[in-house]
Structure formats: structure tokens, C-alpha cells
C-alpha atoms as a PDB file:
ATOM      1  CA  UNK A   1     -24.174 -32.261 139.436  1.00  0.00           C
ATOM      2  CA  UNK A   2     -25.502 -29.301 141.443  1.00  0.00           C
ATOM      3  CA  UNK A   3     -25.370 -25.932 139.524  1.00  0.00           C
ATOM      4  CA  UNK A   4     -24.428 -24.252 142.714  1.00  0.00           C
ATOM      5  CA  UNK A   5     -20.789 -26.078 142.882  1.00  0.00           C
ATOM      6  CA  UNK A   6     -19.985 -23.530 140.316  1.00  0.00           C
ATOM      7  CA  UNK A   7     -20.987 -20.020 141.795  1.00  0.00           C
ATOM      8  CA  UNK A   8     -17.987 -19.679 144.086  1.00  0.00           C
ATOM      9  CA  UNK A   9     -16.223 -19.157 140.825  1.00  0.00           C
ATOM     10  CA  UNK A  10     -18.842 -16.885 139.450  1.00  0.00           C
ATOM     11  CA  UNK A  11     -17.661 -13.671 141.818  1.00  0.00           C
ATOM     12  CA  UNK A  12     -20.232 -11.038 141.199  1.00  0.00           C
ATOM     13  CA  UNK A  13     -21.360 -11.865 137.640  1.00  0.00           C
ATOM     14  CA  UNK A  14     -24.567 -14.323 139.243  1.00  0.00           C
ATOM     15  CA  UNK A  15     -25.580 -12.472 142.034  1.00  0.00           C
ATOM     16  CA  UNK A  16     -28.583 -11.427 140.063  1.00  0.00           C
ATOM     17  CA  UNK A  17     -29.089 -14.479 138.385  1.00  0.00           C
ATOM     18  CA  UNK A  18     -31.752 -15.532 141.381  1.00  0.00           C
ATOM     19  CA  UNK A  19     -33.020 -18.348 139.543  1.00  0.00           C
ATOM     20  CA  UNK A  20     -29.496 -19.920 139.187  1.00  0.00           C
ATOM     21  CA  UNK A  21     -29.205 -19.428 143.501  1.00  0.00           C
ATOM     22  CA  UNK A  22     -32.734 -21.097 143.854  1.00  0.00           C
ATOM     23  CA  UNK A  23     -32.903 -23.805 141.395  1.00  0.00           C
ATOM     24  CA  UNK A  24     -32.810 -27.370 142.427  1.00  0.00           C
ATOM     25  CA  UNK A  25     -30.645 -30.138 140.770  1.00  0.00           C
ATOM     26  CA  UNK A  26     -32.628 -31.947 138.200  1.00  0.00           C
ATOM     27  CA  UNK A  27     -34.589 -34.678 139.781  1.00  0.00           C
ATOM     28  CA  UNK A  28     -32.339 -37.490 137.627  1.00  0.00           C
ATOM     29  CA  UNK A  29     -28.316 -38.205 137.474  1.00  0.00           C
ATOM     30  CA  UNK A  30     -27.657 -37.583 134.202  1.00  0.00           C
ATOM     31  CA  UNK A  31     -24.748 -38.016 131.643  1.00  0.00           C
ATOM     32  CA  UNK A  32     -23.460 -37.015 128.399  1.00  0.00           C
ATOM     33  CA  UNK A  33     -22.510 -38.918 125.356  1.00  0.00           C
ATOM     34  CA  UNK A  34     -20.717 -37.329 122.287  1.00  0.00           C
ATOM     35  CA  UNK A  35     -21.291 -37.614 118.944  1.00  0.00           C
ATOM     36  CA  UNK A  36     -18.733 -36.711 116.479  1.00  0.00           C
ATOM     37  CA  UNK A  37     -19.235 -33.740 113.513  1.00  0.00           C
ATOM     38  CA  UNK A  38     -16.606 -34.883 110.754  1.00  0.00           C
ATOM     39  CA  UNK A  39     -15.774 -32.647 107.905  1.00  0.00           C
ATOM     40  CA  UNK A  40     -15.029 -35.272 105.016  1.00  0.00           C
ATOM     41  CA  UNK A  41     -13.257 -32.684 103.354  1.00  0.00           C
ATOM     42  CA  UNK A  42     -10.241 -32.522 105.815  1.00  0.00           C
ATOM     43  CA  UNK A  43     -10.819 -35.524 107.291  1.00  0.00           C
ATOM     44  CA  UNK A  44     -10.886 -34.301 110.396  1.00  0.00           C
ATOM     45  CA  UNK A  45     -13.761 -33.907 113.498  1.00  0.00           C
ATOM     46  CA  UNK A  46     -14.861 -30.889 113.562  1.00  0.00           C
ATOM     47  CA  UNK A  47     -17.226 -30.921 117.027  1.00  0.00           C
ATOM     48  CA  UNK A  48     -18.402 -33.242 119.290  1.00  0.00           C
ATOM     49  CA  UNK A  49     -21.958 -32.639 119.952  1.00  0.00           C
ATOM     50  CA  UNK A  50     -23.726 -33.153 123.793  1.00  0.00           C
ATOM     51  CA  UNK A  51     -26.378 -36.009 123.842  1.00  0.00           C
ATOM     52  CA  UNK A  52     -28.246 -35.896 127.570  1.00  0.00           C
ATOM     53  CA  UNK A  53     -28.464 -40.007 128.682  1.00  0.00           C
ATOM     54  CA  UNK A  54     -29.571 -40.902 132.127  1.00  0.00           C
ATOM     55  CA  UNK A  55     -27.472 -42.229 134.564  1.00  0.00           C
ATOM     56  CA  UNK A  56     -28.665 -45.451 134.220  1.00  0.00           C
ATOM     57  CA  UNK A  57     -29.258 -45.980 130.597  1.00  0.00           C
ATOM     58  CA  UNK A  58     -31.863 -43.710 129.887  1.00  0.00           C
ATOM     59  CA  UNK A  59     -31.958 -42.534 126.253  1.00  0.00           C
ATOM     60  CA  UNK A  60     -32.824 -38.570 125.376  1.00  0.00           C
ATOM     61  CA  UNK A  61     -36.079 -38.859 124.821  1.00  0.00           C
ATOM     62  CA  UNK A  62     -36.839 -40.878 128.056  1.00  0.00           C
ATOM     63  CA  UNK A  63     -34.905 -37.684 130.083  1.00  0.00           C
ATOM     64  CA  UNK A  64     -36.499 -35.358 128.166  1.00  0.00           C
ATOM     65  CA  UNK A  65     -40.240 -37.018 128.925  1.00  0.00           C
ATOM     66  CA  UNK A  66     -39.094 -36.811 132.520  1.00  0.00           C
ATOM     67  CA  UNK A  67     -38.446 -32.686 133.038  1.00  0.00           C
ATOM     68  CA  UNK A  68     -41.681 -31.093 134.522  1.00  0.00           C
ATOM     69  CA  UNK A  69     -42.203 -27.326 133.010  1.00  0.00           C
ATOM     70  CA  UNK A  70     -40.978 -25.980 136.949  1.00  0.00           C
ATOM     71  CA  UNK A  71     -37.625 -27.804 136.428  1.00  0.00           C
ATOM     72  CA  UNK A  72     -36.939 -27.277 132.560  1.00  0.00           C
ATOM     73  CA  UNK A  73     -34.717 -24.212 133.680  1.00  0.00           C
ATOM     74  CA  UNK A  74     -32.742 -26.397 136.080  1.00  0.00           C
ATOM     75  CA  UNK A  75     -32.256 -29.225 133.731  1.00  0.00           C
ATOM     76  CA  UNK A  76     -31.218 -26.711 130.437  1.00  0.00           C
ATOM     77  CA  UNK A  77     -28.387 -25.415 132.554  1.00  0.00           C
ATOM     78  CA  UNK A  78     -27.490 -28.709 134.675  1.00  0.00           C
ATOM     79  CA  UNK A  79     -26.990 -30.149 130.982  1.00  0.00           C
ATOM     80  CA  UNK A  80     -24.441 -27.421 129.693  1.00  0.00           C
ATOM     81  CA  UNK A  81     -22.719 -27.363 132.474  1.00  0.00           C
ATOM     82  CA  UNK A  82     -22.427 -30.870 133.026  1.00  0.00           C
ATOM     83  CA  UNK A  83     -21.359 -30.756 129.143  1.00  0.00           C
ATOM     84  CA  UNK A  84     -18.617 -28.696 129.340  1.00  0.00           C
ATOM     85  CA  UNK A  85     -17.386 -30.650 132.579  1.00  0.00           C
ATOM     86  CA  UNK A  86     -17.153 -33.692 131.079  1.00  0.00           C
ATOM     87  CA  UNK A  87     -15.745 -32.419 127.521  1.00  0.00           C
ATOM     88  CA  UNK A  88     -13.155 -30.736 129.071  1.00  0.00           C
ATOM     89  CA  UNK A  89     -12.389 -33.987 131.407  1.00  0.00           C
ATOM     90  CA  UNK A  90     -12.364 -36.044 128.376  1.00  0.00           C
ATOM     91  CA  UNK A  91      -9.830 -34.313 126.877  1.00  0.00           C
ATOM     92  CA  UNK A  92     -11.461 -32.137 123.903  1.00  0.00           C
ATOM     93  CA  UNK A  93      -9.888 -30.103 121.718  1.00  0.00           C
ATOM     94  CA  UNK A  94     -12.606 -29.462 119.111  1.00  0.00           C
ATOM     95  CA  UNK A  95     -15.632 -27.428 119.209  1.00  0.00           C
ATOM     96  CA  UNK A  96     -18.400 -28.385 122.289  1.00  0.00           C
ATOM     97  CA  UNK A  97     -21.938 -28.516 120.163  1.00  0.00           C
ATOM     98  CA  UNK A  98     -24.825 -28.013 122.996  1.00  0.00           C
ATOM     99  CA  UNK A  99     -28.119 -27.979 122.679  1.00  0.00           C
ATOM    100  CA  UNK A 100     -30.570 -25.688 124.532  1.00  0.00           C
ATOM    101  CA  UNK A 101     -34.045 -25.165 125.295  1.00  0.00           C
ATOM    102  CA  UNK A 102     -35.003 -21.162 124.355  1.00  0.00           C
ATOM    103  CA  UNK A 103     -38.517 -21.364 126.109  1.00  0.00           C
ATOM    104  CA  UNK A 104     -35.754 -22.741 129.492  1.00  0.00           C
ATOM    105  CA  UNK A 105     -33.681 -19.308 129.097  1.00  0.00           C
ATOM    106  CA  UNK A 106     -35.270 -16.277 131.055  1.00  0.00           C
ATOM    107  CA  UNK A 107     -32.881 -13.337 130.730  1.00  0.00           C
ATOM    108  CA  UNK A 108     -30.030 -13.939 128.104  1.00  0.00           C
ATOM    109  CA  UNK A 109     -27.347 -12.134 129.266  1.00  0.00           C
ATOM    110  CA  UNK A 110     -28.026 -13.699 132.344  1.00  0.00           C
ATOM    111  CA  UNK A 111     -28.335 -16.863 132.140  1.00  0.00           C
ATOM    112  CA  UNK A 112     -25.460 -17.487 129.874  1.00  0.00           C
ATOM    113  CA  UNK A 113     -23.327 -16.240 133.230  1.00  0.00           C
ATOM    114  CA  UNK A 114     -23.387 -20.073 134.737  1.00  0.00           C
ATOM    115  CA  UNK A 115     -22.310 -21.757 131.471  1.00  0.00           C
ATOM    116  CA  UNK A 116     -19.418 -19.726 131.132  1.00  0.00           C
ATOM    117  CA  UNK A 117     -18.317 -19.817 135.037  1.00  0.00           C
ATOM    118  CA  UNK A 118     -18.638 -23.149 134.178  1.00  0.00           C
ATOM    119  CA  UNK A 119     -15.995 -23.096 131.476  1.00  0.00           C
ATOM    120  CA  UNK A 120     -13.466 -20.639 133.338  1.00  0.00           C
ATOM    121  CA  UNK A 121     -14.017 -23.378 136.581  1.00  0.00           C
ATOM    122  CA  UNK A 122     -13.096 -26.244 134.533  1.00  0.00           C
ATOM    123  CA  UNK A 123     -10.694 -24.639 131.739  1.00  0.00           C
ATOM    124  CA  UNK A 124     -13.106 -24.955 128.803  1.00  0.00           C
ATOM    125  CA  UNK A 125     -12.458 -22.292 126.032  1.00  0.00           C
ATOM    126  CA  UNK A 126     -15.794 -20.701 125.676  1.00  0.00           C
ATOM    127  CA  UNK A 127     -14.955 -19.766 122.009  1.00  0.00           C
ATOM    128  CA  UNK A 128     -15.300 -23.120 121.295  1.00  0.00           C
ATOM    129  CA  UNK A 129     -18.940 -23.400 122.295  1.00  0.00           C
ATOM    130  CA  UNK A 130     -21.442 -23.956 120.051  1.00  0.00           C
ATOM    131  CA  UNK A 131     -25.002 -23.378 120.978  1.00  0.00           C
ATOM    132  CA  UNK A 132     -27.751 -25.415 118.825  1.00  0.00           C
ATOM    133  CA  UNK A 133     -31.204 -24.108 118.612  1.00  0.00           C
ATOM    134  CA  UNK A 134     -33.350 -27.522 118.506  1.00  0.00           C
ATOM    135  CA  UNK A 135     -35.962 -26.436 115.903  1.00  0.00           C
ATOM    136  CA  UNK A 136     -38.243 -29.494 117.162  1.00  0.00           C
ATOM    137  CA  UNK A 137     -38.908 -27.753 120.465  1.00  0.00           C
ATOM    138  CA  UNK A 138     -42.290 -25.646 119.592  1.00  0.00           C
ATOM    139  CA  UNK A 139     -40.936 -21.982 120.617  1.00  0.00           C
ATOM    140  CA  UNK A 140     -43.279 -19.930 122.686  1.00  0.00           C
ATOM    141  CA  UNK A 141     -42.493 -16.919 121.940  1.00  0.00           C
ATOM    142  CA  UNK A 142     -39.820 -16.145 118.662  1.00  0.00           C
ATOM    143  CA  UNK A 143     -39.254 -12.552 119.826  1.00  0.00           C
ATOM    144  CA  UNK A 144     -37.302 -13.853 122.771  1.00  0.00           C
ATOM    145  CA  UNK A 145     -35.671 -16.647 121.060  1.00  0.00           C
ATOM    146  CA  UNK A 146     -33.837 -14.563 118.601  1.00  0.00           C
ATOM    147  CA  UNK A 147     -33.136 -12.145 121.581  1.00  0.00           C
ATOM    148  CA  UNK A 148     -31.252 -15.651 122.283  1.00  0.00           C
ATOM    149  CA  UNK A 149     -29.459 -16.123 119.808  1.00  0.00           C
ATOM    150  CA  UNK A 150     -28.161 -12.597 118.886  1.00  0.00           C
ATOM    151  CA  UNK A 151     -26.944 -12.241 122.363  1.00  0.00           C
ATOM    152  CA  UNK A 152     -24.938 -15.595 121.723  1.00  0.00           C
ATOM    153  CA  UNK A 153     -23.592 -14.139 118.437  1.00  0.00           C
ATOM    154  CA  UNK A 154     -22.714 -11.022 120.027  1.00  0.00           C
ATOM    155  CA  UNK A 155     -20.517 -12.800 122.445  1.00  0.00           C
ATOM    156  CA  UNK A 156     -18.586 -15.023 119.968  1.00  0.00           C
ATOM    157  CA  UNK A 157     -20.324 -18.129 120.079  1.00  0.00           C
ATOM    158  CA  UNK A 158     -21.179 -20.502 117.027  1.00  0.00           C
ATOM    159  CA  UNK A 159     -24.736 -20.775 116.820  1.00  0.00           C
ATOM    160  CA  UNK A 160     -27.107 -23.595 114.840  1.00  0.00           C
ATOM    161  CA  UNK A 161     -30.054 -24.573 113.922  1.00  0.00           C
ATOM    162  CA  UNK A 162     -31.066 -28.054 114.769  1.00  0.00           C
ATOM    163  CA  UNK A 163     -32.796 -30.933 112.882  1.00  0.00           C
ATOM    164  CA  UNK A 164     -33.598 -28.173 110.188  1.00  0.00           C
ATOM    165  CA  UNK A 165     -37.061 -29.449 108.281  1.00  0.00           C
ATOM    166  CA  UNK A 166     -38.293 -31.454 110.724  1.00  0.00           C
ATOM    167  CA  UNK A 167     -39.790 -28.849 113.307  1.00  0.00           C
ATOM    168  CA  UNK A 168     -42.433 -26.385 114.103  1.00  0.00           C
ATOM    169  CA  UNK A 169     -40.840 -22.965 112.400  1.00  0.00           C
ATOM    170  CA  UNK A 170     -38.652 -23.889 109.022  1.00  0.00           C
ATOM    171  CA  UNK A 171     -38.153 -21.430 106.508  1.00  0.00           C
ATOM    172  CA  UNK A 172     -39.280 -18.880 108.740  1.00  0.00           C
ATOM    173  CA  UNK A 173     -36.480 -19.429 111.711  1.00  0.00           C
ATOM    174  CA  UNK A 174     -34.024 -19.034 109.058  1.00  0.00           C
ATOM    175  CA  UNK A 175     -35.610 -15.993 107.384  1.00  0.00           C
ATOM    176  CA  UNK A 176     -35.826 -14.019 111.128  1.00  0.00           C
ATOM    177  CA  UNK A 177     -31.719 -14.983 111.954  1.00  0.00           C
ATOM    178  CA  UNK A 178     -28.881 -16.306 110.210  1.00  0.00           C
ATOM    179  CA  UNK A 179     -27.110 -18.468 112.252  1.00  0.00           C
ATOM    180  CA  UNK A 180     -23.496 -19.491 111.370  1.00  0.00           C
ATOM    181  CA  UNK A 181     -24.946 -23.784 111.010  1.00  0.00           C
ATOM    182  CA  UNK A 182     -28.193 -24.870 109.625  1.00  0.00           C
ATOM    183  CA  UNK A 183     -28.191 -28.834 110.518  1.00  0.00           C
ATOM    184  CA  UNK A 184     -30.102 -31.041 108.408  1.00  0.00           C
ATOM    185  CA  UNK A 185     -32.827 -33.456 109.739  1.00  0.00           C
ATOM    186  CA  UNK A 186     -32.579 -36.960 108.836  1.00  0.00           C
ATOM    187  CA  UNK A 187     -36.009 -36.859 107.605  1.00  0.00           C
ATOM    188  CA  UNK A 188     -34.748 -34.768 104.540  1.00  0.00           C
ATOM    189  CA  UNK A 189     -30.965 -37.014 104.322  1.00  0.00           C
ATOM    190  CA  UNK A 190     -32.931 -40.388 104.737  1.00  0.00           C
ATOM    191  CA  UNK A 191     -32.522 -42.607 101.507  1.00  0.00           C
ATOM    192  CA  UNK A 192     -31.381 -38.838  99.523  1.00  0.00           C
ATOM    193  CA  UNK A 193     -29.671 -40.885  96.811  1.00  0.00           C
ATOM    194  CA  UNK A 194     -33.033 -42.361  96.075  1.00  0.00           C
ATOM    195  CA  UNK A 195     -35.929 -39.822  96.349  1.00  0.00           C
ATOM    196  CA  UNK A 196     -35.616 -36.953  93.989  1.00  0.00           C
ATOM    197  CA  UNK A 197     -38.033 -35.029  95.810  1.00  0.00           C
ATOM    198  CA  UNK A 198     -35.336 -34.794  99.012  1.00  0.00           C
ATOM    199  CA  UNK A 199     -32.866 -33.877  96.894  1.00  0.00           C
ATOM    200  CA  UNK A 200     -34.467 -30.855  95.119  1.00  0.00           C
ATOM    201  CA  UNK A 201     -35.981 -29.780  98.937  1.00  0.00           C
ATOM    202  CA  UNK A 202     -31.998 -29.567  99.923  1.00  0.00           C
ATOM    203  CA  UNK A 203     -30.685 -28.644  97.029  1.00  0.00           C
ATOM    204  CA  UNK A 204     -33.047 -25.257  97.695  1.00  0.00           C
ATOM    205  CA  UNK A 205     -32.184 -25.106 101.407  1.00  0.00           C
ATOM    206  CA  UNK A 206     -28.174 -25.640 100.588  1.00  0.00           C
ATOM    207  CA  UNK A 207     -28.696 -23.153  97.869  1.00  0.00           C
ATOM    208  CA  UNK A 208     -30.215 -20.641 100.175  1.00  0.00           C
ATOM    209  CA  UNK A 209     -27.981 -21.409 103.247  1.00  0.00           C
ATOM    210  CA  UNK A 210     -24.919 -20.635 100.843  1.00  0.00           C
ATOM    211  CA  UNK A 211     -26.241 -17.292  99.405  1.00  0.00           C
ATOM    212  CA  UNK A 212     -26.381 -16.332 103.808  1.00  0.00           C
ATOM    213  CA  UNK A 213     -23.430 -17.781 104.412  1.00  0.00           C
ATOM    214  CA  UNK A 214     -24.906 -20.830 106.460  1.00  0.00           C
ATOM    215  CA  UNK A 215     -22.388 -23.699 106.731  1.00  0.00           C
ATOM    216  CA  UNK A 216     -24.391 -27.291 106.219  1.00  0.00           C
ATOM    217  CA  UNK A 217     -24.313 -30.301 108.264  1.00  0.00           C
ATOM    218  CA  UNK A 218     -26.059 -33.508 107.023  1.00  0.00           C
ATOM    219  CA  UNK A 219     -27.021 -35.343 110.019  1.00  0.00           C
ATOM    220  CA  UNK A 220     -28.252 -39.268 110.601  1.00  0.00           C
ATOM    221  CA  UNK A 221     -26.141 -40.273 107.577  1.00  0.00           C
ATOM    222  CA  UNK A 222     -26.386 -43.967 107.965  1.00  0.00           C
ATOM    223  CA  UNK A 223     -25.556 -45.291 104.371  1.00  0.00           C
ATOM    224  CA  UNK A 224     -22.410 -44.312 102.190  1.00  0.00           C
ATOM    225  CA  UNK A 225     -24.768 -43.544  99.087  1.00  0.00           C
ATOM    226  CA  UNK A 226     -26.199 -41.173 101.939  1.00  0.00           C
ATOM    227  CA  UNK A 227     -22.581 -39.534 102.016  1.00  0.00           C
ATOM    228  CA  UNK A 228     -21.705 -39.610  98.680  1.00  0.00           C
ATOM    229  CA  UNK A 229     -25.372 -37.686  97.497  1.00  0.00           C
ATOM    230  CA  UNK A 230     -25.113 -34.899  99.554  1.00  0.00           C
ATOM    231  CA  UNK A 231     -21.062 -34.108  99.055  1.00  0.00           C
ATOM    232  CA  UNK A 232     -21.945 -34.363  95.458  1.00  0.00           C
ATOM    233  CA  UNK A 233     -24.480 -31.516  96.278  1.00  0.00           C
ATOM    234  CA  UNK A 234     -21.601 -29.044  98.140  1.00  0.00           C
ATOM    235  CA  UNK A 235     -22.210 -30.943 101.651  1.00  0.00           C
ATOM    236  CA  UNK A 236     -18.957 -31.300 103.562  1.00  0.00           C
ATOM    237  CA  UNK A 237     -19.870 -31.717 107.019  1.00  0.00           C
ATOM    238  CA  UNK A 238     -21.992 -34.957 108.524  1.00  0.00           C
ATOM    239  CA  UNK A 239     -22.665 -36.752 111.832  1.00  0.00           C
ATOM    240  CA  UNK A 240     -24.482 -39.838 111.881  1.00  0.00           C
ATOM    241  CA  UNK A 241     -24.667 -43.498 112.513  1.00  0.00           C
ATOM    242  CA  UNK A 242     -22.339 -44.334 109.333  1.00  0.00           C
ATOM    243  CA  UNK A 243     -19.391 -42.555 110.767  1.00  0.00           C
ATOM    244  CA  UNK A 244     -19.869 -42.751 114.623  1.00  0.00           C
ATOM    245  CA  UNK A 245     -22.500 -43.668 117.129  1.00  0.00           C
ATOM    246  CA  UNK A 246     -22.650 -41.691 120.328  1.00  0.00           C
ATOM    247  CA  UNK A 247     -20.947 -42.472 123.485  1.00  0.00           C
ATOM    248  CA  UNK A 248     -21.604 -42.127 126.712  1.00  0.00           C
ATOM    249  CA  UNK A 249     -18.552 -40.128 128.474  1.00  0.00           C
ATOM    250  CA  UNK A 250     -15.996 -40.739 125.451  1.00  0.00           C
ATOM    251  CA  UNK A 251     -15.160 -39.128 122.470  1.00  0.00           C
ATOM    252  CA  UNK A 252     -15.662 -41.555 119.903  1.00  0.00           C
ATOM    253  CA  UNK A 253     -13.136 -41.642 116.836  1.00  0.00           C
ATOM    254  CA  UNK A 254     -15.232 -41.188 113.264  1.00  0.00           C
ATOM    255  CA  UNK A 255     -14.916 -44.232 110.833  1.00  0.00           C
ATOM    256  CA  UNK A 256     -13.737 -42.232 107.424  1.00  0.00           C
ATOM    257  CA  UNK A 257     -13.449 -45.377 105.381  1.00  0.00           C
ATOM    258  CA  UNK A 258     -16.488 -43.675 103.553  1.00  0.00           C
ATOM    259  CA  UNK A 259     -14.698 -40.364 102.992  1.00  0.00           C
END
């Protein structure tokens, strides 16, 4: 995947994006399973997010170990690009969840120009692009990540917070912008139905999401007592392990037997 296939679409919009023209594909082939976001309520899926794998079985984390801080740029937007390629090849129709690195982005209004030549290239419908803020990447400078995300919000785009409670900034991310998702970290929905501690923890942050108008996803539900916990605490929304495992280059289909 070389980010450059997708400037002849671009027109004028990148010519000043000179990191885009310079940056060198990512030193590993990479590919992109999908997890499934299923709102119990309706029954229905209501995302797919992006998971980076290597091309030859590499899991996230090994990838991730693998980007030098020269090519973190050129592997933030080889991944949403080569998100929205494959979603759209695959067939979505639901929103595209992607994660991205806000110490990778430079200039926001900028940089964003590549993803969505990407989308008008391919045929992806940029308004259903959701950008996740991983809260487990340490964030060098906050100013510029909120720059980020209000640019993103300003343009349409969903916005999230991910693995919410299990990072460097917490409470404080949430108190500086209000983004439309606040995902939950498995470390607060692990074994939920038995620790009352968890449960009062997210019964405050599901209280306070609600009174900003937040929506909640519970994510790495692996158990159905899991589930049934946080829906009887106003949850509706959950990805994890119990419903559907990632997959690389397919859209997996959610097991609702549980909902």
C-alpha cells in the first residue's frame, strides 16, 4: 500500500501536505481485521472497527513494536487508508471505526486531506468515519490533540475515546472535549457482574458520559453475565470476544444469542 497511489485523486487539496509527497511506505505489509460494534438494543452492528495485523500473522502489538518514531506518520496514514480500502472492498455499509495516533498527525486540516482522497478514490462515505482517540498512547502535547479532534468534529466525523480507564489522561481527556463515544476498557468490564468496585467506577463514568451526551460502548465483553451487568446499567452498545472475534479482511457476523 503506498500512500502516493492516492494523490492523483487528491487534485490540489495535498500539494502542501509535503510530508504525505515524501513519506515512505511503512517498512511492513500490513492488513486489517474488523471487529464488529453491536447495539443489543436493535440487534443490529453498528461499526466495524480497524485492527492493524501484519501481513504475515503479526498481531497489533507486534506492528505497533515495529514503527520507529521517523515512520509513525507514514504508518498512521498507511493504516487509514488501507482501512477504508479494504472496508469499502469488503462490502461495508456501517460505520468505519479507525484508530489514530495524535502525536502521528502534524497539521490537522492537513493531514486529514489523504484519508478522505482516500475515501472519494475508493467510494467510501466519509460521514461514516469514525475516528478513535486511543487513550493508551501517552499524548505529547494535549493542546494539539484536541486541536485534533475539534477539527474532526467540525468536519462531521464521529469521534471516540478509546480503552477509556485504562490510559495515561482519564477524567481529564473527557473534561477538556466531549467526544460523541467514550469506549470502555476491559480492565473496568472484566468480571463487572462480580466486583462491586467496577461497577460503581462505571456507573460514575456512564452517569457522567450521559449528563454530556457521550454514547457508551463496553468493550472485551467475553462472558454473558458481562453483557447482561452493564445493559442492566443503561449500556447498549458492546464489542468483544463474546459476540465476535476479529477478522482479518472480513466482516465478521456478531453472535446475538446473548442479546
Amino acid at each position: 500500500m503506498y500512500l502516493s497511489d492516492f494523490f492523483a485523486d487528491a487534485d490540489d487539496e495535498l500539494i502542501g501536505c509535503i510530508r504525505c509527497r515524501n513519506s515512505k511506505p511503512f517498512h511492513l505489509d500490513l492488513k486489517m481485521a474488523f471487529q464488529p460494534i453491536v447495539d443489543v438494543d436493535t440487534r443490529t452492528v453498528f461499526a466495524y472497527e480497524a485492527l492493524v495485523r501484519g501481513a504475515q500473522g503479526a498481531s497489533a502489538g507486534e506492528v505497533l513494536a515495529a514503527v520507529s518514531p521517523e515512520e509513525m506518520y507514514s504508518f498512521d496514514q498507511t493504516c487509514r487508508v488501507l482501512a477504508i480500502e479494504t472496508a469499502q472492498r469488503l462490502g461495508m455499509t456501517t460505520y468505519l471505526s479507525i484508530n489514530f495516533l495524535p502525536n502521528a498527525v502534524y497539521e490537522p486540516a492537513t493531514c486529514i486531506r489523504l484519508t478522505l482522497a482516500a475515501a472519494r478514490k475508493v467510494g467510501f462515505p466519509p460521514d461514516r468515519l469514525i475516528f478513535e482517540l486511543t487513550e493508551g498512547e501517552k499524548i505529547r502535547d494535549q493542546a494539539h490533540a484536541l486541536r485534533i479532534i475539534k477539527d474532526y468534529q467540525q468536519r462531521g466525523f464521529l469521534t471516540a475515546i478509546d480503552d477509556f480507564g485504562a490510559g495515561y489522561s482519564g477524567l481529564n481527556l473527557l473534561a477538556d472535549f466531549q467526544p460523541h463515544i467514550v469506549k470502555l476498557d476491559m480492565a473496568l468490564t472484566r468480571d463487572i457482574d462480580r466486583d462491586p468496585v467496577r461497577r460503581a467506577i462505571v456507573g460514575g463514568v456512564i452517569g457522567t458520559c450521559k449528563a454530556l451526551g457521550c454514547k457508551i460502548i463496553a468493550e472485551g465483553v467475553e462472558t454473558p453475565q458481562e453483557l447482561d451487568t452493564l445493559r442492566g446499567m443503561g449500556v447498549s452498545m458492546f464489542q468483544g470476544y463474546l459476540l465476535a472475534r476479529p477478522q482479518v479482511e472480513a466482516l465478521p457476523e456478531p453472535d446475538l444469542t446473548y442479546c
